[in-house]
PDB file of N, CA and C in Angstrom:
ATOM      1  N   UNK A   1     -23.234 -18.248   3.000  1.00  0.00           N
ATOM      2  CA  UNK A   1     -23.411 -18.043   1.578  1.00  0.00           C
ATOM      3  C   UNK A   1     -22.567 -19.064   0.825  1.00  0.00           C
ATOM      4  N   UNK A   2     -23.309 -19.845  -0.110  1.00  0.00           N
ATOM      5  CA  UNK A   2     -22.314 -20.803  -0.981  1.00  0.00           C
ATOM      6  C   UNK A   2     -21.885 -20.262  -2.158  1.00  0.00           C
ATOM      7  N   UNK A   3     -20.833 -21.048  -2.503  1.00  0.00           N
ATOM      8  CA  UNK A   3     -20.458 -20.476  -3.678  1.00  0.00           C
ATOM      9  C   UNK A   3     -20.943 -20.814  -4.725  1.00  0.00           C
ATOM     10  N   UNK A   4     -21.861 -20.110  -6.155  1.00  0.00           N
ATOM     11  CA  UNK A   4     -22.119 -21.008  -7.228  1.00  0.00           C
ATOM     12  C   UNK A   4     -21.199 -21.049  -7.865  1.00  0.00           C
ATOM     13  N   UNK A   5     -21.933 -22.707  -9.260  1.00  0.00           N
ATOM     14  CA  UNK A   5     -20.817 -23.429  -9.682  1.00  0.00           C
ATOM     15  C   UNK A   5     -19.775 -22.591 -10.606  1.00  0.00           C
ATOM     16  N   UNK A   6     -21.057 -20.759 -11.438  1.00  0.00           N
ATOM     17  CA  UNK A   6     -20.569 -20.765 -12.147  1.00  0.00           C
ATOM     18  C   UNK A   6     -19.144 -19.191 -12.084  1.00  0.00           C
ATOM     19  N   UNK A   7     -19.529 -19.127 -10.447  1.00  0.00           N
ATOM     20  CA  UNK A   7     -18.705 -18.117 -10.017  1.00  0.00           C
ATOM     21  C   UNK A   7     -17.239 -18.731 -10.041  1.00  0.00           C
ATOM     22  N   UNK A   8     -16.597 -17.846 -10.386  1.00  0.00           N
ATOM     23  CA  UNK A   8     -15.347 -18.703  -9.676  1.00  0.00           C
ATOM     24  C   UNK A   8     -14.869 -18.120  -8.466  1.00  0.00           C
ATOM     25  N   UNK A   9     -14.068 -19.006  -7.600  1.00  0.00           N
ATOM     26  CA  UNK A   9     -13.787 -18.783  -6.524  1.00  0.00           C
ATOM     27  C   UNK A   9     -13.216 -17.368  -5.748  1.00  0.00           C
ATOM     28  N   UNK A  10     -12.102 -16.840  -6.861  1.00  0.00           N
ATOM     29  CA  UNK A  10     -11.413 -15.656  -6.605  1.00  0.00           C
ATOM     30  C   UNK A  10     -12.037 -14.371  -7.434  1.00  0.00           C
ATOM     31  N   UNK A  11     -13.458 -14.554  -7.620  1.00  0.00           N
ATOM     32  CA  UNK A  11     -14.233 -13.330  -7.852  1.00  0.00           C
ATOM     33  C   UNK A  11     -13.609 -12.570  -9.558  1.00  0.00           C
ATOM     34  N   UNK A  12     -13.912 -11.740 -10.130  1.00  0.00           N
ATOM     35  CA  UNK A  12     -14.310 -11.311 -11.233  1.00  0.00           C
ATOM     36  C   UNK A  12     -13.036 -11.041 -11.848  1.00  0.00           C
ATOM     37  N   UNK A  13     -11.728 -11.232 -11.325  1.00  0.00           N
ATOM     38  CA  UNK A  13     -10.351 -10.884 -12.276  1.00  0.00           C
ATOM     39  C   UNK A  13      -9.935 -12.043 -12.733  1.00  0.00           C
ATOM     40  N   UNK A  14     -10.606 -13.128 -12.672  1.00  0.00           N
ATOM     41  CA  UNK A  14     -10.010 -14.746 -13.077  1.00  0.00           C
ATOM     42  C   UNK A  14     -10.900 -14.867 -14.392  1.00  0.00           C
ATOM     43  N   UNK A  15     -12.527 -14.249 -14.736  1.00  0.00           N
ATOM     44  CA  UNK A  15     -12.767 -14.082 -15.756  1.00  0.00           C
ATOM     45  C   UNK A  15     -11.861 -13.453 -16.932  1.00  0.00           C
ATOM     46  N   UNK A  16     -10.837 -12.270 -16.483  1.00  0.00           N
ATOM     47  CA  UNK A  16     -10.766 -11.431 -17.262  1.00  0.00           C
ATOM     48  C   UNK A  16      -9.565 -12.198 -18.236  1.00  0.00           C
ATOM     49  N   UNK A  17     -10.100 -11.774 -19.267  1.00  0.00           N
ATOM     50  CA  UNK A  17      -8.889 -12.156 -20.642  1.00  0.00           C
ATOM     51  C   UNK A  17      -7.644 -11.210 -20.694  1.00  0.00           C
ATOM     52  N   UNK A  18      -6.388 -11.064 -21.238  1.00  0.00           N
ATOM     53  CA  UNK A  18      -5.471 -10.839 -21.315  1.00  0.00           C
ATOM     54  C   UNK A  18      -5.626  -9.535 -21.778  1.00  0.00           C
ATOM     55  N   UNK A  19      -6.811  -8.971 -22.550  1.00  0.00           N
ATOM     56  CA  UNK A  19      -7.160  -7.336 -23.027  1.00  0.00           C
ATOM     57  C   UNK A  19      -7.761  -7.607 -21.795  1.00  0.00           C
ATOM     58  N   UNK A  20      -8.552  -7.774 -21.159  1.00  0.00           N
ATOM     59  CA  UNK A  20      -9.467  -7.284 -20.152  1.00  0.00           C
ATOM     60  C   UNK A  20      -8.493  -6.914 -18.971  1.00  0.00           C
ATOM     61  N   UNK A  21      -7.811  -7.594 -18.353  1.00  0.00           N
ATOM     62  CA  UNK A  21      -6.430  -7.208 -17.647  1.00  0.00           C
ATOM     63  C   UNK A  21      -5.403  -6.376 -17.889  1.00  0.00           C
ATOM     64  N   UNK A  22      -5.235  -5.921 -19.336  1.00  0.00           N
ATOM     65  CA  UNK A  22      -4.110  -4.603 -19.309  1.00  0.00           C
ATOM     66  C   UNK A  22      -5.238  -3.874 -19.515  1.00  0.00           C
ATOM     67  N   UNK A  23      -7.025  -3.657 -19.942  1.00  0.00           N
ATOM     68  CA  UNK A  23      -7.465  -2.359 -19.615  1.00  0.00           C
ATOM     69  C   UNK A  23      -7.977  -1.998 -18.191  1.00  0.00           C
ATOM     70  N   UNK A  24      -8.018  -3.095 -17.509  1.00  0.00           N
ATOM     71  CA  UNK A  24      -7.985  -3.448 -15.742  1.00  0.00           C
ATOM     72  C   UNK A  24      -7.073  -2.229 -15.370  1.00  0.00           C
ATOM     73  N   UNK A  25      -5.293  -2.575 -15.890  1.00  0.00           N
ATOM     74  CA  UNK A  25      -4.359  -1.775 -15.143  1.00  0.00           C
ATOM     75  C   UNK A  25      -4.339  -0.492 -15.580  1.00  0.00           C
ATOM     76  N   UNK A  26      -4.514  -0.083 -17.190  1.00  0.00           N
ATOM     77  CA  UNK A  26      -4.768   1.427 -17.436  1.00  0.00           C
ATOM     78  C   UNK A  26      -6.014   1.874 -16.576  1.00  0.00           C
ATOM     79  N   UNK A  27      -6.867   1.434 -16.229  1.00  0.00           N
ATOM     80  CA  UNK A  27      -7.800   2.331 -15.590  1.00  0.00           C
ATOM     81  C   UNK A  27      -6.957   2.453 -13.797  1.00  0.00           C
ATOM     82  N   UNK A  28      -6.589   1.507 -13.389  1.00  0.00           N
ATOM     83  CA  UNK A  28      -5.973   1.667 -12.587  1.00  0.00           C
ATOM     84  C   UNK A  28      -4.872   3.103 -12.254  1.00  0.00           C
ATOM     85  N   UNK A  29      -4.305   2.778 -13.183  1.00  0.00           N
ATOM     86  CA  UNK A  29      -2.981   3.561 -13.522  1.00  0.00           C
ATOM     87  C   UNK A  29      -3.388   5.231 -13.582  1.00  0.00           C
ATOM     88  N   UNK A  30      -4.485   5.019 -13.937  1.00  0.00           N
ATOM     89  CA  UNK A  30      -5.208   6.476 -14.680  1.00  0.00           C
ATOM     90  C   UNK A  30      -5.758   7.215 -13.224  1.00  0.00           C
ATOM     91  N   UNK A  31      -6.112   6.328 -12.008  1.00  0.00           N
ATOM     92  CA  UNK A  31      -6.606   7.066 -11.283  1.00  0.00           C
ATOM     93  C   UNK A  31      -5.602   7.957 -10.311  1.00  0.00           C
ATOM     94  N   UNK A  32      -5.973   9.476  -9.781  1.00  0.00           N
ATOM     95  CA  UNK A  32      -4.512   9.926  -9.259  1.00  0.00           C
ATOM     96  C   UNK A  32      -4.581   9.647  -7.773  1.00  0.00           C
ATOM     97  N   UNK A  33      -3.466   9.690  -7.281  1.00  0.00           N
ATOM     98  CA  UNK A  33      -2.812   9.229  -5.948  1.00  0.00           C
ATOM     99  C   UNK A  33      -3.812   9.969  -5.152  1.00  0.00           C
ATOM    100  N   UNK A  34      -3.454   9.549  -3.967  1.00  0.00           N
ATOM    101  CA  UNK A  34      -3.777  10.685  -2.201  1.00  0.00           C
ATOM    102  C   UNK A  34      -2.937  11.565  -2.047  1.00  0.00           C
ATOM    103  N   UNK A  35      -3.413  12.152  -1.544  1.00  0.00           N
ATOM    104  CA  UNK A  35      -2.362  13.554  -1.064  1.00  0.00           C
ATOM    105  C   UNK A  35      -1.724  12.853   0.182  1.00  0.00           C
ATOM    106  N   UNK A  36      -0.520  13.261   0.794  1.00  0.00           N
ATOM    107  CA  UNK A  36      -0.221  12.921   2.037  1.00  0.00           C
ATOM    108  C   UNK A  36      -0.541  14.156   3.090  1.00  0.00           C
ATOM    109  N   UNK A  37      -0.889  13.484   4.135  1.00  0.00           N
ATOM    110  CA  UNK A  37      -1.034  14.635   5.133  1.00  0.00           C
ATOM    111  C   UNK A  37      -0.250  15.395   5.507  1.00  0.00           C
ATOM    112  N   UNK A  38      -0.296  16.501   6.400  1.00  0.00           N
ATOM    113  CA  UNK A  38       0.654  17.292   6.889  1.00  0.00           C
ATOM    114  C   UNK A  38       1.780  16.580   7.773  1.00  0.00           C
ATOM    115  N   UNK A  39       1.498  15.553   8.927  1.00  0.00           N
ATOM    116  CA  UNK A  39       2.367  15.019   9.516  1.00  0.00           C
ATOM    117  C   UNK A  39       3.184  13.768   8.711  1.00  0.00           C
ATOM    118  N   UNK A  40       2.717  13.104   7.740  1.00  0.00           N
ATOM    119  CA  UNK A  40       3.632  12.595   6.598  1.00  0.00           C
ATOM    120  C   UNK A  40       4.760  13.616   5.961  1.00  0.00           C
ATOM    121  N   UNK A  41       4.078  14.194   5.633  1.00  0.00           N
ATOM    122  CA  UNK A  41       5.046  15.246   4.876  1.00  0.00           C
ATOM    123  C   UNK A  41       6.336  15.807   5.790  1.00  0.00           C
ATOM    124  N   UNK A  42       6.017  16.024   7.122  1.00  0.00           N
ATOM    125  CA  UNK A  42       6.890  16.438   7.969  1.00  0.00           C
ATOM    126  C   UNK A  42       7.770  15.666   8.291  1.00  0.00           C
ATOM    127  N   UNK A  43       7.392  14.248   8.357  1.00  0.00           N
ATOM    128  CA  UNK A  43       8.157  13.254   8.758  1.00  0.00           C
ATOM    129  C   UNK A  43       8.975  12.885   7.531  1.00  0.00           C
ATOM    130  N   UNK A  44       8.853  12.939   6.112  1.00  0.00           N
ATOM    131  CA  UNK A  44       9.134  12.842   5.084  1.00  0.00           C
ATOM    132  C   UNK A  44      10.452  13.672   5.355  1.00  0.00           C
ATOM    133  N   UNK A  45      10.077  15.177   5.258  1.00  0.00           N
ATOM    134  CA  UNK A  45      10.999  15.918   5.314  1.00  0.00           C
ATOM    135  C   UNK A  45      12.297  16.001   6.508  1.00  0.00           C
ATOM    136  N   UNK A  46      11.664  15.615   7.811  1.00  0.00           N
ATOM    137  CA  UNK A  46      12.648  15.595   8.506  1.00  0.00           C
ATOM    138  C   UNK A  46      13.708  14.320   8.242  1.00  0.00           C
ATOM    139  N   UNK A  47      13.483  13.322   7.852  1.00  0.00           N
ATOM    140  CA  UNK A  47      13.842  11.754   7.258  1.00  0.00           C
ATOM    141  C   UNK A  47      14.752  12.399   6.513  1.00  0.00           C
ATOM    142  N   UNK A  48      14.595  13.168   5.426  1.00  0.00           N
ATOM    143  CA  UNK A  48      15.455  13.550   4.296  1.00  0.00           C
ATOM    144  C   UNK A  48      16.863  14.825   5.198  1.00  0.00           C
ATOM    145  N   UNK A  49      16.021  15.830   5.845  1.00  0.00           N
ATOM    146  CA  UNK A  49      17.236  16.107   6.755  1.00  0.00           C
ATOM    147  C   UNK A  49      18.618  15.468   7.238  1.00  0.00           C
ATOM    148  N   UNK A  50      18.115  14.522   8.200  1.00  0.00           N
ATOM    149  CA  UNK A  50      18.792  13.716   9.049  1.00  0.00           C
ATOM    150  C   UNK A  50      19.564  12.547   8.178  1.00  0.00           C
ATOM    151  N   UNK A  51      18.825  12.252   7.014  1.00  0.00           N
ATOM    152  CA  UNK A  51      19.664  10.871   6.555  1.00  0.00           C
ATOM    153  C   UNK A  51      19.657  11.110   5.077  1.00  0.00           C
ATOM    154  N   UNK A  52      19.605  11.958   4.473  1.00  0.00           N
ATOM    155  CA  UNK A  52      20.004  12.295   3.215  1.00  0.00           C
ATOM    156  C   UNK A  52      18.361  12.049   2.545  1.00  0.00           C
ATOM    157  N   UNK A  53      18.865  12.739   1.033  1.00  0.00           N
ATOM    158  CA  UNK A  53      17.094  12.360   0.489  1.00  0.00           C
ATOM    159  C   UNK A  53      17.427  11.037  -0.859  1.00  0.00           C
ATOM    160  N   UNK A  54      18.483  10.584  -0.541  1.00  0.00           N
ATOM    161  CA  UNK A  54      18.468   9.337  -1.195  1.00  0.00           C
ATOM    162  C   UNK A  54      18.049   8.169  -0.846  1.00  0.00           C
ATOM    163  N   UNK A  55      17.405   7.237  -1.703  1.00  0.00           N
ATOM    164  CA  UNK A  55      16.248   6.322  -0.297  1.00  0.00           C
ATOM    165  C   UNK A  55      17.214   4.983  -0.085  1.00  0.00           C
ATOM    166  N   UNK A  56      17.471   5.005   1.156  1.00  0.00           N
ATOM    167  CA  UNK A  56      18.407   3.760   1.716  1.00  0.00           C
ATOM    168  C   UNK A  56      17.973   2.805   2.392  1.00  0.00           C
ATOM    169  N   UNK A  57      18.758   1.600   2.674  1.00  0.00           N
ATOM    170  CA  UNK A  57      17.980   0.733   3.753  1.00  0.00           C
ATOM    171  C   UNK A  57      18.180   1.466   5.082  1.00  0.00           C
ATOM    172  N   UNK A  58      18.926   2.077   5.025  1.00  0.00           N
ATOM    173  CA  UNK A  58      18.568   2.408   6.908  1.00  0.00           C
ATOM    174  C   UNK A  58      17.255   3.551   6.692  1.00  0.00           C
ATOM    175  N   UNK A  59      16.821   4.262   5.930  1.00  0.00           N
ATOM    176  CA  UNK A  59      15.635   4.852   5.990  1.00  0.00           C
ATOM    177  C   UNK A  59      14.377   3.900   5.617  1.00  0.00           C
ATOM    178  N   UNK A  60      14.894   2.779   5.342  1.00  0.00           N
ATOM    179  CA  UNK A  60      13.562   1.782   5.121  1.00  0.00           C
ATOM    180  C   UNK A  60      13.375   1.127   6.328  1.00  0.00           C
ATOM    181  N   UNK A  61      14.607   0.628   7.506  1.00  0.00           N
ATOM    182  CA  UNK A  61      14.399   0.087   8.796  1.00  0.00           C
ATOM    183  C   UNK A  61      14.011   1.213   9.390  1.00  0.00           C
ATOM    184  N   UNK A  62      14.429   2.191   9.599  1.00  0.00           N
ATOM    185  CA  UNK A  62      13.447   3.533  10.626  1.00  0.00           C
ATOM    186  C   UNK A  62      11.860   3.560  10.016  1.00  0.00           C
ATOM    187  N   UNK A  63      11.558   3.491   9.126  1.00  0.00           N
ATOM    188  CA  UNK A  63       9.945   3.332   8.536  1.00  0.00           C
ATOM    189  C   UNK A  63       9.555   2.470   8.847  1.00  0.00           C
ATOM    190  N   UNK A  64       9.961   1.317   8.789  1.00  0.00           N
ATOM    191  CA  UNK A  64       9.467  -0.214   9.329  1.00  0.00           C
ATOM    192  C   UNK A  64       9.223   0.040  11.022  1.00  0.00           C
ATOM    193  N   UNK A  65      10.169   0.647  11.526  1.00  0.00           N
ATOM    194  CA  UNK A  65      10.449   0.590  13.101  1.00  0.00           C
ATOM    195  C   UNK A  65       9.267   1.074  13.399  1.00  0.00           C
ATOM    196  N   UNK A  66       8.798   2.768  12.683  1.00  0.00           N
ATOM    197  CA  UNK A  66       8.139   3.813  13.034  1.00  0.00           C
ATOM    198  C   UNK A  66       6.260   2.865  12.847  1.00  0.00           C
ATOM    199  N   UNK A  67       6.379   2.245  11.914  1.00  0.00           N
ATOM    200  CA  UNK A  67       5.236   1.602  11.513  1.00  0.00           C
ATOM    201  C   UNK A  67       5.230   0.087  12.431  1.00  0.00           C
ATOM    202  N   UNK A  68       5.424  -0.249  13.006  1.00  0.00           N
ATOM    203  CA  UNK A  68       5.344  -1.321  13.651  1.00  0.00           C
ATOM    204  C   UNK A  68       5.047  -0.916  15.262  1.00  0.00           C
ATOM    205  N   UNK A  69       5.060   0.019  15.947  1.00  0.00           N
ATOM    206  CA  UNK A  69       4.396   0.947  17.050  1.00  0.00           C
ATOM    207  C   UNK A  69       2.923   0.791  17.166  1.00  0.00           C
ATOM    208  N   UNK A  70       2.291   1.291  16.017  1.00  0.00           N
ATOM    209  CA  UNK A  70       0.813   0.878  16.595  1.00  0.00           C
ATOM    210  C   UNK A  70       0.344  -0.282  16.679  1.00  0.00           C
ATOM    211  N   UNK A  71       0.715  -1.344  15.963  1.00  0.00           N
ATOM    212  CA  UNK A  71       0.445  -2.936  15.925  1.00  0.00           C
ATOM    213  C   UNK A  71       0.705  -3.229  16.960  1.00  0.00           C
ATOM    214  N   UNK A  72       2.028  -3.054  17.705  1.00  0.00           N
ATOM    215  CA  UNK A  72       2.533  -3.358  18.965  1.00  0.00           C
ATOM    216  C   UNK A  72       1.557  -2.854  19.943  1.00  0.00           C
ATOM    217  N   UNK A  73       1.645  -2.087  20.355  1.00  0.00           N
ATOM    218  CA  UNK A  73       0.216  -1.159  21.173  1.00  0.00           C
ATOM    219  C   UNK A  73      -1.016  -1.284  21.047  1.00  0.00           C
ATOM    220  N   UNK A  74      -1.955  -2.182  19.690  1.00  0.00           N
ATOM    221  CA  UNK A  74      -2.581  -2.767  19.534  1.00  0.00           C
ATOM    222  C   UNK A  74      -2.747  -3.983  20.029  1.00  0.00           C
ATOM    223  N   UNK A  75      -1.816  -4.918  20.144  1.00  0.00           N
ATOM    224  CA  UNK A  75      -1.458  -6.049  20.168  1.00  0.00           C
ATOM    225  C   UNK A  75      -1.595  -6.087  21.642  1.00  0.00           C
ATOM    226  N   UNK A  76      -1.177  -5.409  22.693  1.00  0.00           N
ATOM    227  CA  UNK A  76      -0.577  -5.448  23.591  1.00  0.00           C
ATOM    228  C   UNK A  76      -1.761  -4.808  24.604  1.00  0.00           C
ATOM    229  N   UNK A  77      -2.790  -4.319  24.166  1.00  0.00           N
ATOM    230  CA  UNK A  77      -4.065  -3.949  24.432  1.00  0.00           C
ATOM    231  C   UNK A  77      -5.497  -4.901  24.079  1.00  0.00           C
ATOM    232  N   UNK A  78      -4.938  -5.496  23.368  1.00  0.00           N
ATOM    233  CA  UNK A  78      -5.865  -6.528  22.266  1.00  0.00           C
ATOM    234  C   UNK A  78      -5.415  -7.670  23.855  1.00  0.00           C
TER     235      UNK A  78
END
């Protein structure tokens, strides 16, 4: 598929004007979150147990750690 001349390259937010982009982010903004699942929530909660419920870097390296497991095991199967 080529690109025409009068598309631009990075698709329909490079049209948008400076109102068209802050009503871009209110609609954004407006839509509500996901719920988290039950085993998020658990892990949430036990996190806050063990290491306080103030958010620190050592609870941001255990999240990183915890999230970098399936890539690895992916990777390593791949």
């Amino acid at each position: 598929m080529q690109l025409q001349e009068s598309q631009p390259p990075l698709g329909l937010i490079e049209r948008l004007g400076h109102d068209g982009l802050l009503e871009n982010q209110r609609s954004e903004l407006g839509v509500p979150g996901q719920r988290y699942t039950l085993s998020s929530l658990a892990l949430f909660a036990i996190m806050d147990l063990v290491h306080g419920h103030a958010r620190t870097f050592a609870k941001l390296q255990i999240l990183r750690s915890l999230a970098q497991g399936p890539d690895q095991a992916w990777e390593s199967v791949a």
